[in-house]
PDB file of N, CA and C in Angstrom:
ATOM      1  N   UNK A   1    -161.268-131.548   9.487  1.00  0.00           N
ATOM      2  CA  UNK A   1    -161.533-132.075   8.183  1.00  0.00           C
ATOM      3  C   UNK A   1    -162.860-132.834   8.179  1.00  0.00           C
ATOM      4  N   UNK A   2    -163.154-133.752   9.026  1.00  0.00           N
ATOM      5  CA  UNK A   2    -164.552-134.263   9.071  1.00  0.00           C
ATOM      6  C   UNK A   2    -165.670-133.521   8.872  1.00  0.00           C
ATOM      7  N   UNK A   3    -165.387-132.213   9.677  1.00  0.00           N
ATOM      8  CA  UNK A   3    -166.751-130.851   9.575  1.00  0.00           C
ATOM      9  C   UNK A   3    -166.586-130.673   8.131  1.00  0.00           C
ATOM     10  N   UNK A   4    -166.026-130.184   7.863  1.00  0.00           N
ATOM     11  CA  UNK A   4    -165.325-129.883   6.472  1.00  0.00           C
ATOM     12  C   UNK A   4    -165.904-131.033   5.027  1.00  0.00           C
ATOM     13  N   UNK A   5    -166.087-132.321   5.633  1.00  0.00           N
ATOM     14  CA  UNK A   5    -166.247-133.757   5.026  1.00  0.00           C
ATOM     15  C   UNK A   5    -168.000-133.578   4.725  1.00  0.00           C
ATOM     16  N   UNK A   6    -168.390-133.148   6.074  1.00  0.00           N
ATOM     17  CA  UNK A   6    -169.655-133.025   6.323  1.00  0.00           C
ATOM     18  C   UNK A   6    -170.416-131.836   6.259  1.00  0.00           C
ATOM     19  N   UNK A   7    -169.685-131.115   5.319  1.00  0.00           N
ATOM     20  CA  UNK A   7    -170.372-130.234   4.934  1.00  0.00           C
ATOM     21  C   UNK A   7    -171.282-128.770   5.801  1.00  0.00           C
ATOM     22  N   UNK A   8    -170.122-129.136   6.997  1.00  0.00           N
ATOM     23  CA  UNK A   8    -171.004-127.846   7.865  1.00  0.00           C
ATOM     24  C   UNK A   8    -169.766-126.612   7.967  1.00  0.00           C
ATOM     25  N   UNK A   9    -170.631-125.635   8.481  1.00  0.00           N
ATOM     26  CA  UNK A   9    -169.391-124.554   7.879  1.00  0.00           C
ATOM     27  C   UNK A   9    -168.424-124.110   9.240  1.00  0.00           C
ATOM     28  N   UNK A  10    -167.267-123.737   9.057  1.00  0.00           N
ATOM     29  CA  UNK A  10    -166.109-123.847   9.468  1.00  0.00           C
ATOM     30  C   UNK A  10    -166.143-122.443   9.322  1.00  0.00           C
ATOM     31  N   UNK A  11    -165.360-121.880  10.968  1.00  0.00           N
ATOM     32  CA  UNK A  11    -164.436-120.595  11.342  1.00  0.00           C
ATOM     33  C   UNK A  11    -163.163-121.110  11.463  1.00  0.00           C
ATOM     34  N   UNK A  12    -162.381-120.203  11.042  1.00  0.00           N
ATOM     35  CA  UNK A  12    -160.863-120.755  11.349  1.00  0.00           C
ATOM     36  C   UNK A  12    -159.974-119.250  11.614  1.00  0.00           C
ATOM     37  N   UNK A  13    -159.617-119.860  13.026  1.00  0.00           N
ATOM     38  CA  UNK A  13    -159.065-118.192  13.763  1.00  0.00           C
ATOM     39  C   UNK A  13    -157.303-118.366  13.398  1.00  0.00           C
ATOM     40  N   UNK A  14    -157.118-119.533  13.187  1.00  0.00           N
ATOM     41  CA  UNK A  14    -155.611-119.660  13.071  1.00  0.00           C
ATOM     42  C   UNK A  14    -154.884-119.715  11.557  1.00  0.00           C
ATOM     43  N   UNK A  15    -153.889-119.640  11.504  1.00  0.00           N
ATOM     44  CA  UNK A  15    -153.542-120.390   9.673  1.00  0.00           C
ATOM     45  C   UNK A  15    -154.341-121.743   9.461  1.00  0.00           C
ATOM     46  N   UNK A  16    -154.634-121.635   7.943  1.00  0.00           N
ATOM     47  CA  UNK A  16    -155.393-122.225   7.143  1.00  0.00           C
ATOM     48  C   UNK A  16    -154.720-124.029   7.493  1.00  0.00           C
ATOM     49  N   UNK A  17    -152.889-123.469   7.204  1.00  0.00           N
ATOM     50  CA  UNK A  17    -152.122-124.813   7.521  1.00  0.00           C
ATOM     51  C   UNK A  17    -150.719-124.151   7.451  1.00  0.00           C
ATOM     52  N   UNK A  18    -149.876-124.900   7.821  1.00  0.00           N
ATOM     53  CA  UNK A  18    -148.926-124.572   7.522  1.00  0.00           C
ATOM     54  C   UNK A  18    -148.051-124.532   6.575  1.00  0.00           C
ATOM     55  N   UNK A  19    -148.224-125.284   5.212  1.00  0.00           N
ATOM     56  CA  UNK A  19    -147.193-125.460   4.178  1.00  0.00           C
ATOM     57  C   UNK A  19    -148.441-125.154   3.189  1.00  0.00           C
ATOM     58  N   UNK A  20    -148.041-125.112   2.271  1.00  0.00           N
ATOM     59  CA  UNK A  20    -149.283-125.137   0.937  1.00  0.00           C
ATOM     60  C   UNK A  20    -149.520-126.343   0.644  1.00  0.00           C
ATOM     61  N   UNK A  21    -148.890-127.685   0.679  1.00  0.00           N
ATOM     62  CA  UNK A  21    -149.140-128.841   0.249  1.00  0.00           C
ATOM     63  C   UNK A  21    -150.636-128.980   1.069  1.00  0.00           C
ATOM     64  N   UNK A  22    -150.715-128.467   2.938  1.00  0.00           N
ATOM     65  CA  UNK A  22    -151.945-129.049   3.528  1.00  0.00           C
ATOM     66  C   UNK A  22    -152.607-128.042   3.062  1.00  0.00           C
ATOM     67  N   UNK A  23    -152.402-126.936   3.166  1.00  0.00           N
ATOM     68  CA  UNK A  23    -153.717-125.781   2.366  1.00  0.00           C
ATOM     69  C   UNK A  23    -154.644-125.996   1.246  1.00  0.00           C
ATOM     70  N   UNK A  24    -153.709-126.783   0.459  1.00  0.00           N
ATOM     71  CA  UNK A  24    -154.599-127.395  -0.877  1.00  0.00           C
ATOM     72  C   UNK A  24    -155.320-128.223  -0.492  1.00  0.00           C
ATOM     73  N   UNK A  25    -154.642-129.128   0.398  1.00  0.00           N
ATOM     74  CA  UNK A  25    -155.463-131.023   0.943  1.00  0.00           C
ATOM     75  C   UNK A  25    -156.822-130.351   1.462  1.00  0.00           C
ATOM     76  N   UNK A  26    -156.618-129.190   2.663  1.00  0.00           N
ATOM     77  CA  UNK A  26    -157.770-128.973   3.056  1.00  0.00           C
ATOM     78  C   UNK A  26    -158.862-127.640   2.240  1.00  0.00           C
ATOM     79  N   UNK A  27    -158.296-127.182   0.830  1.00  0.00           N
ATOM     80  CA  UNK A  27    -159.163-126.573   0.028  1.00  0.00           C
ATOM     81  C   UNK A  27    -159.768-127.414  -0.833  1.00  0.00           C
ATOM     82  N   UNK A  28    -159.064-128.251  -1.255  1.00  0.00           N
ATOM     83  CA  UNK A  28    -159.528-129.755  -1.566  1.00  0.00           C
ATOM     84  C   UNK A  28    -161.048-130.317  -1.377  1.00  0.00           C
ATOM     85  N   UNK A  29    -160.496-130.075   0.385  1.00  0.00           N
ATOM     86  CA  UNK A  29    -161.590-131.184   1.225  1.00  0.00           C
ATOM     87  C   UNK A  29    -163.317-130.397   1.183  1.00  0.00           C
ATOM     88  N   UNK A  30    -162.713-129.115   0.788  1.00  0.00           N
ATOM     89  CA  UNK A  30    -163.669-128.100   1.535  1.00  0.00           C
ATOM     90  C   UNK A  30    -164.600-127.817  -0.046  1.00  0.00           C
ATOM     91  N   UNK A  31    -163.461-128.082  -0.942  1.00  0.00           N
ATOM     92  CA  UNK A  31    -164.394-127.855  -2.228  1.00  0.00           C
ATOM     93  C   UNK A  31    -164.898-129.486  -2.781  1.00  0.00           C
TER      94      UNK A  31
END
C-alpha cells in the first residue's frame, strides 16, 4: 500500500486480496 500511496507502479502475481471489502481499500488506495 505505501508503493501504491506513492504513486509508483505495482505488479501483483497473487490475488488482488482476499475479500472485496480489501480489494476496494486497495482500489481505493491505488485510485
Amino acid at each position: 500500500m505505501a508503493a501504491a500511496r506513492a504513486g509508483k507502479h505495482l505488479v501483483l502475481e497473487k490475488p488482488l486480496a482476499l475479500t472485496l471489502k480489501d480489494a476496494d481499500k486497495v482500489i481505493e488506495t491505488i485510485n
